[in-house]
C-alpha atoms as a PDB file:
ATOM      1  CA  UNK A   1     -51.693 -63.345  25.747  1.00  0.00           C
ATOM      2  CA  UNK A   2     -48.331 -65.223  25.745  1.00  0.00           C
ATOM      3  CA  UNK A   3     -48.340 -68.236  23.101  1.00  0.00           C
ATOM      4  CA  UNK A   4     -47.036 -71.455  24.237  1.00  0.00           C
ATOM      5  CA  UNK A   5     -43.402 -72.664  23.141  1.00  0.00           C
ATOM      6  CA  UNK A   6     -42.370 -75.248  22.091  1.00  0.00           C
ATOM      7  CA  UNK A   7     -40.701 -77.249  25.116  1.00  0.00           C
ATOM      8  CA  UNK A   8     -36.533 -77.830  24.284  1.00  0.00           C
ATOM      9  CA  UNK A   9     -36.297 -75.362  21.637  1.00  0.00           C
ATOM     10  CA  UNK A  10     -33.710 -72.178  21.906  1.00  0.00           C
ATOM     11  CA  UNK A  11     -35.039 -68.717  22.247  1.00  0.00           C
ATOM     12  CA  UNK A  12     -32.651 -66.402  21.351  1.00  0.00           C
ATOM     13  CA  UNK A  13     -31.739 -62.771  20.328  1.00  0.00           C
ATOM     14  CA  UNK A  14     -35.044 -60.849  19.157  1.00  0.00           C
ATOM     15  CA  UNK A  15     -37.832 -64.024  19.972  1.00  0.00           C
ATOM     16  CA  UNK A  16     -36.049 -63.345  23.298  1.00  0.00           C
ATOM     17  CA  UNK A  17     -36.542 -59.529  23.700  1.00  0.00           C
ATOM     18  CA  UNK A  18     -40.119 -60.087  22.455  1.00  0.00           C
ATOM     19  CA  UNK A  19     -40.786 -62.454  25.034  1.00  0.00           C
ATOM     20  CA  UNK A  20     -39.568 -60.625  27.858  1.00  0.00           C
ATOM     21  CA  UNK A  21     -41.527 -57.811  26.761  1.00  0.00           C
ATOM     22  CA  UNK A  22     -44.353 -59.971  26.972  1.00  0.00           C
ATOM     23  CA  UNK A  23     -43.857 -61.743  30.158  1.00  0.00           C
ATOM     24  CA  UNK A  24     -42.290 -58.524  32.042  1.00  0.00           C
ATOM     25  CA  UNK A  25     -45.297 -56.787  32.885  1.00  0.00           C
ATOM     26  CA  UNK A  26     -47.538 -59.378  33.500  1.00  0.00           C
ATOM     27  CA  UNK A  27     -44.954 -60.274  36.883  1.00  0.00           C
ATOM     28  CA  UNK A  28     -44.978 -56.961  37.719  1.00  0.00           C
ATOM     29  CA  UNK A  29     -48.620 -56.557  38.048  1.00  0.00           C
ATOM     30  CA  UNK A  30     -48.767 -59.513  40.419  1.00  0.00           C
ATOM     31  CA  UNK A  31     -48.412 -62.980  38.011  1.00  0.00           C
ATOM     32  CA  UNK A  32     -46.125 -65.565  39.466  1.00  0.00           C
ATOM     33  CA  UNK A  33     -43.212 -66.779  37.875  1.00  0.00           C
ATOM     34  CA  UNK A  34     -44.579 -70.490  38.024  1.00  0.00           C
ATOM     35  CA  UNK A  35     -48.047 -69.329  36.416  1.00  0.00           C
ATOM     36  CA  UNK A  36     -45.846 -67.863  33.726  1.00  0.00           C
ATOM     37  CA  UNK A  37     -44.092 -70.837  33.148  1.00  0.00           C
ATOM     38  CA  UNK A  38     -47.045 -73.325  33.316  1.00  0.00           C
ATOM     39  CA  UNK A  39     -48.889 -70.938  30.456  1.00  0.00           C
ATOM     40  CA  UNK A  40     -45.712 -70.933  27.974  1.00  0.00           C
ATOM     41  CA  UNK A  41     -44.858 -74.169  28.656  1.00  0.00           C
ATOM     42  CA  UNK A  42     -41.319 -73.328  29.845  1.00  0.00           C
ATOM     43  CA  UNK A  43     -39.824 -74.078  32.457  1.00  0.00           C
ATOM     44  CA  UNK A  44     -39.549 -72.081  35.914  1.00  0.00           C
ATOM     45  CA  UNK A  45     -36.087 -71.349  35.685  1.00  0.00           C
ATOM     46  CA  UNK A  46     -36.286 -70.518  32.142  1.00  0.00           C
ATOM     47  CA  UNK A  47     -38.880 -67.955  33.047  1.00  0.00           C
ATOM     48  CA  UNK A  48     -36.482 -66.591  36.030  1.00  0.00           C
ATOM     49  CA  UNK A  49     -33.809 -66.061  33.728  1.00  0.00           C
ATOM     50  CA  UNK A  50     -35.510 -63.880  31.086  1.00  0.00           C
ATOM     51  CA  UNK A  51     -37.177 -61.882  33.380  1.00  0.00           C
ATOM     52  CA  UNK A  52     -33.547 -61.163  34.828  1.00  0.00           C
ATOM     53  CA  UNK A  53     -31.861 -60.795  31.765  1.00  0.00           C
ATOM     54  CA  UNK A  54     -34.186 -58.129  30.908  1.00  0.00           C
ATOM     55  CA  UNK A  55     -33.573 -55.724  34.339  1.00  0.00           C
ATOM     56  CA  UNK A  56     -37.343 -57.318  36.186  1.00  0.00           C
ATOM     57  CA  UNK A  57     -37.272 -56.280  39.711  1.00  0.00           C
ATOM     58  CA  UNK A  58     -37.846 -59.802  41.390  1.00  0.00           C
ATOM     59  CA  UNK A  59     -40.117 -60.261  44.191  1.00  0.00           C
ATOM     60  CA  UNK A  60     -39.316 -61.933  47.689  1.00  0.00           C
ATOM     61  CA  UNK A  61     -40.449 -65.559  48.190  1.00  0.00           C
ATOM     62  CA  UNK A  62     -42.966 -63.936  50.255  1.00  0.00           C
ATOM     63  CA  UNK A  63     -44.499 -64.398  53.755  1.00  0.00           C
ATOM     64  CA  UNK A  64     -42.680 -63.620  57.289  1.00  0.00           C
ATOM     65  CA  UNK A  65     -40.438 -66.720  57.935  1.00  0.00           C
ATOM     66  CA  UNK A  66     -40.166 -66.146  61.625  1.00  0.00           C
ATOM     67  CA  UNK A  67     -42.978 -66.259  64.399  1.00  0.00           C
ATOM     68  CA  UNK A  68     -43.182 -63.510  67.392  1.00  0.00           C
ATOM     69  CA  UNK A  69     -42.242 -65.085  70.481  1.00  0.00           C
ATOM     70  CA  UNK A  70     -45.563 -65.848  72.936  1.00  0.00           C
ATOM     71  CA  UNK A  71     -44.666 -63.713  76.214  1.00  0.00           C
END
């Protein structure tokens, strides 16, 4: 389970790596990045960017945007 950090503080170099070793697999089997960031206490984008920095496959915002035309 991913601790929670302490909100304005830098997390840098190994903390970092750690971290995104933590958080990395728990997207890929399905977590959002928001439910990430509410449990750490981070923020989303903070979230977004370590799971980039680290090579994470991002998802799609999901769902089909456009409708099929009634005929």
């Amino acid at each position: 389970m991913t601790r929670t950090l302490s909100r304005g503080t830098r997390v840098t170099g190994a903390e970092r790596t750690q971290l995104a070793a933590e958080l990395a697999p728990r997207y890929a089997a399905g977590e959002s990045i928001r439910d990430l960031a509410a449990e750490t206490g981070r923020s989303y984008g903070f979230i977004y960017n370590v799971l980039k920095e680290s090579g994470v496959p991002l998802r799609g915002r999901g769902g089909n945007t456009r409708r099929k035309k009634d005929q």
